[in-house]
Protein backbone atom coordinates (compact mmCIF):
# COMPACT_ATOMS: atom_id res chain seq x y z
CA UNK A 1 -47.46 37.91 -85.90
CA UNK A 2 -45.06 35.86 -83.49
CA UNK A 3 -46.54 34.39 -80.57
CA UNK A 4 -45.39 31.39 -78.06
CA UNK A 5 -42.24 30.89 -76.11
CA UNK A 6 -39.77 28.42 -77.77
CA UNK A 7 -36.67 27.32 -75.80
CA UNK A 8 -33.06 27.52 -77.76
CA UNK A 9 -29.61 26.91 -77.12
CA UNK A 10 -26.96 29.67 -78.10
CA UNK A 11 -23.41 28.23 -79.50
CA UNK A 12 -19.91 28.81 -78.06
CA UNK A 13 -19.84 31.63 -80.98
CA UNK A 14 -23.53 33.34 -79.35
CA UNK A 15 -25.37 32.34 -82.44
CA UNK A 16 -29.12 31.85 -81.66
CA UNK A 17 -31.19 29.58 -84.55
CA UNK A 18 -34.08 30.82 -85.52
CA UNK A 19 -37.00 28.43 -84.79
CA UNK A 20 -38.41 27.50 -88.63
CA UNK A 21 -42.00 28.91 -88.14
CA UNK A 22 -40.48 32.26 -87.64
CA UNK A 23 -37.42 32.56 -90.27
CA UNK A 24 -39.63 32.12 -93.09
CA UNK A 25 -41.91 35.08 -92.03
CA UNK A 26 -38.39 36.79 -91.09
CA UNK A 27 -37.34 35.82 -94.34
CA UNK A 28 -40.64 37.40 -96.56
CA UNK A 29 -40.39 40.80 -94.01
CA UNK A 30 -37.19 41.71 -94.84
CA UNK A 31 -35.11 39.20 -96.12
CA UNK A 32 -33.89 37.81 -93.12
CA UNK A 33 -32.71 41.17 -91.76
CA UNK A 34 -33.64 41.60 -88.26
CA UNK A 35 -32.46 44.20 -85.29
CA UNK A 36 -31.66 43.30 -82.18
CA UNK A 37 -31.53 45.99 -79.43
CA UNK A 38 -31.30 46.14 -75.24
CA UNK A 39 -34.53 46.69 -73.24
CA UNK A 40 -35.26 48.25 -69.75
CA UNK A 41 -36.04 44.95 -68.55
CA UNK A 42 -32.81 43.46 -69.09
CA UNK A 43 -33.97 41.40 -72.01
CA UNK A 44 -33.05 41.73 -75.66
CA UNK A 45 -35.88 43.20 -78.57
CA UNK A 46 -35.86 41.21 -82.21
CA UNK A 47 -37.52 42.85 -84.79
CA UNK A 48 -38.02 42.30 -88.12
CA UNK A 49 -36.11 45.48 -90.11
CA UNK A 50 -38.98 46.77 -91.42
CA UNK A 51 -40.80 47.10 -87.93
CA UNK A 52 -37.82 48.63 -86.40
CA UNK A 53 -37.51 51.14 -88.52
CA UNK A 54 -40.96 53.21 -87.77
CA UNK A 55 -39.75 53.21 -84.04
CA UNK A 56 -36.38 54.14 -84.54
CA UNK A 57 -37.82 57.18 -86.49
CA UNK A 58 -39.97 58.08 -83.62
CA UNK A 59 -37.82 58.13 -81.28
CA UNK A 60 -35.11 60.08 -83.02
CA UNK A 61 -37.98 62.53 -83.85
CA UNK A 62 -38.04 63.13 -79.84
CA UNK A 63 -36.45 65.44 -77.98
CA UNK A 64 -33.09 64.49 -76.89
CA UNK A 65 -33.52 67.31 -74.06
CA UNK A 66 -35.24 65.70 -71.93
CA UNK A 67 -33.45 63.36 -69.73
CA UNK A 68 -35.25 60.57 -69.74
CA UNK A 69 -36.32 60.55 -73.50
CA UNK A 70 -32.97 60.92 -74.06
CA UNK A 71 -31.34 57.94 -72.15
CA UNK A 72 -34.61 55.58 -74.01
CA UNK A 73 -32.54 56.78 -76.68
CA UNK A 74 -29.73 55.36 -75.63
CA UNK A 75 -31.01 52.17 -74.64
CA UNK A 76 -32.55 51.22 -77.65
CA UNK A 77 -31.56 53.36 -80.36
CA UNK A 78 -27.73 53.46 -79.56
CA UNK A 79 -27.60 49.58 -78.76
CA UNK A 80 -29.62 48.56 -81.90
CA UNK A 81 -27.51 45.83 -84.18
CA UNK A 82 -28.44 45.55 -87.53
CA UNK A 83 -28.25 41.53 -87.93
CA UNK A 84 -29.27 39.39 -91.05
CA UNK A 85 -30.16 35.25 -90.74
CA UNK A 86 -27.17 33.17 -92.27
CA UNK A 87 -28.05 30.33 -94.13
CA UNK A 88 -29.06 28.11 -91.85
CA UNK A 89 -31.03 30.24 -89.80
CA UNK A 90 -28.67 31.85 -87.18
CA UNK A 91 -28.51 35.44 -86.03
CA UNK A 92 -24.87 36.02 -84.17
CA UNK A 93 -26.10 38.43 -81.06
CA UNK A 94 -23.11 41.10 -80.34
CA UNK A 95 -20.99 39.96 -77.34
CA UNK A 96 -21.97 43.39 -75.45
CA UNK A 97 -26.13 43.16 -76.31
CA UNK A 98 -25.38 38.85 -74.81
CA UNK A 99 -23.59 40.24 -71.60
CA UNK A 100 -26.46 43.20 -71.16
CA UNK A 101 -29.28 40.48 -71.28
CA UNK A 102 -26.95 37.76 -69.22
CA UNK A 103 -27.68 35.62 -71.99
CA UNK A 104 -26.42 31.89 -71.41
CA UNK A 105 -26.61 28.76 -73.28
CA UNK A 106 -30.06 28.77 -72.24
CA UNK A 107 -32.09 31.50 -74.02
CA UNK A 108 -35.67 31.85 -74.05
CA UNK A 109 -37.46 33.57 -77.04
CA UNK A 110 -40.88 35.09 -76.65
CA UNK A 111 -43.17 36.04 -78.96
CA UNK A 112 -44.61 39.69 -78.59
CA UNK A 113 -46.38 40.33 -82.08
CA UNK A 114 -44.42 42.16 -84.33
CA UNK A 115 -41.39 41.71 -82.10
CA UNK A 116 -39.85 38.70 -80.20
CA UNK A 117 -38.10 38.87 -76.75
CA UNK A 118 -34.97 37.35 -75.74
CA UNK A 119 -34.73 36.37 -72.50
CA UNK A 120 -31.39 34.55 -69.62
CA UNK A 121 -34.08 31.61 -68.70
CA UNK A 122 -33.80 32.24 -65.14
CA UNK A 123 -34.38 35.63 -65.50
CA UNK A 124 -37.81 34.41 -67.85
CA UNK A 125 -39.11 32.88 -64.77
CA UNK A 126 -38.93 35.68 -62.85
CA UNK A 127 -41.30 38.07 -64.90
CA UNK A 128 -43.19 34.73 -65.11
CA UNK A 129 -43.13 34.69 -61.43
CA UNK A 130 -44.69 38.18 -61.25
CA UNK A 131 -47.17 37.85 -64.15
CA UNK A 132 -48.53 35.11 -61.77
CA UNK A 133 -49.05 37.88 -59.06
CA UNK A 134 -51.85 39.79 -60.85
CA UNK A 135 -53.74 37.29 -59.31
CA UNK A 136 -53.83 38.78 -55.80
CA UNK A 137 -54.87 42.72 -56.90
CA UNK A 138 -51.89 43.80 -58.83
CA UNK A 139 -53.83 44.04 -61.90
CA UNK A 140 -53.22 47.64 -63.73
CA UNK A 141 -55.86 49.83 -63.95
CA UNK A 142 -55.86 49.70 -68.22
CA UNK A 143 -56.56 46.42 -67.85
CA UNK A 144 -60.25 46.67 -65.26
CA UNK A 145 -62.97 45.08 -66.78
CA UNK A 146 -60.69 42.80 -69.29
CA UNK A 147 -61.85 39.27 -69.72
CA UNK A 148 -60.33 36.10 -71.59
């Protein structure tokens, strides 16, 4: 389970190192072989291999017919790297997935569970920006009657 936001600095090369607390669970799942793929919101996915895998199935199990099922493909499925920790820790992040994402020295990784989010920092504050306006009524409807 990954959770928090950590902070990191990508090389001159676009190598990101993997906070500790997360490469050794990395490490068990998988071996240190992760995938790395574009998302809708302009940020990159990280999963573990052995998460990935059940959703890749699923969505090559969809219809590529339909338009819009079939450009998700795209996006995700057709822009997934296969990546594996070196030994110190680093994942290299493709040149083209970096440029999608507008990622920078600056990156910001977010834990989402069984997946992490990589994030331009600038661009972080944005969404953070907007989580903020729930606040004022934008709340979804899934979420009426949730309570922390």
């Amino acid at each position: 389970m990954f959770r928090g936001v950590t902070t990191l600095s990508l090389d001159t090369k676009g190598r990101l190192a993997v906070p500790s607390k997360y490469r050794d669970v990395l490490l068990a799942q998988g071996d240190g072989r992760v995938v790395v793929t574009a998302d809708p919101s302009k940020c990159l996915l990280l999963f573990p291999l052995l998460e990935w895998e059940p959703i890749e199935k699923k969505l090559n199990s969809l219809s590529s017919f339909n338009p819009q099922t079939r450009s998700l493909q795209r996006l995700l499925v057709g822009n997934a790297a296969d990546l594996e920790l070196d030994a110190t820790g680093r994942i290299l992040l493709p040149a083209m997935l970096r440029e999608f994402a507008a990622l920078e020295k600056n990156v910001v990784m977010v834990g989402q569970g069984a997946k992490f989010e990589l994030w331009n920092e600038s661009r972080w504050q944005e969404q953070m920006d907007i989580a903020l306006n729930f606040k004022d009524g934008g709340m979804p409807d899934e979420l009426a009657g949730f309570s922390l």
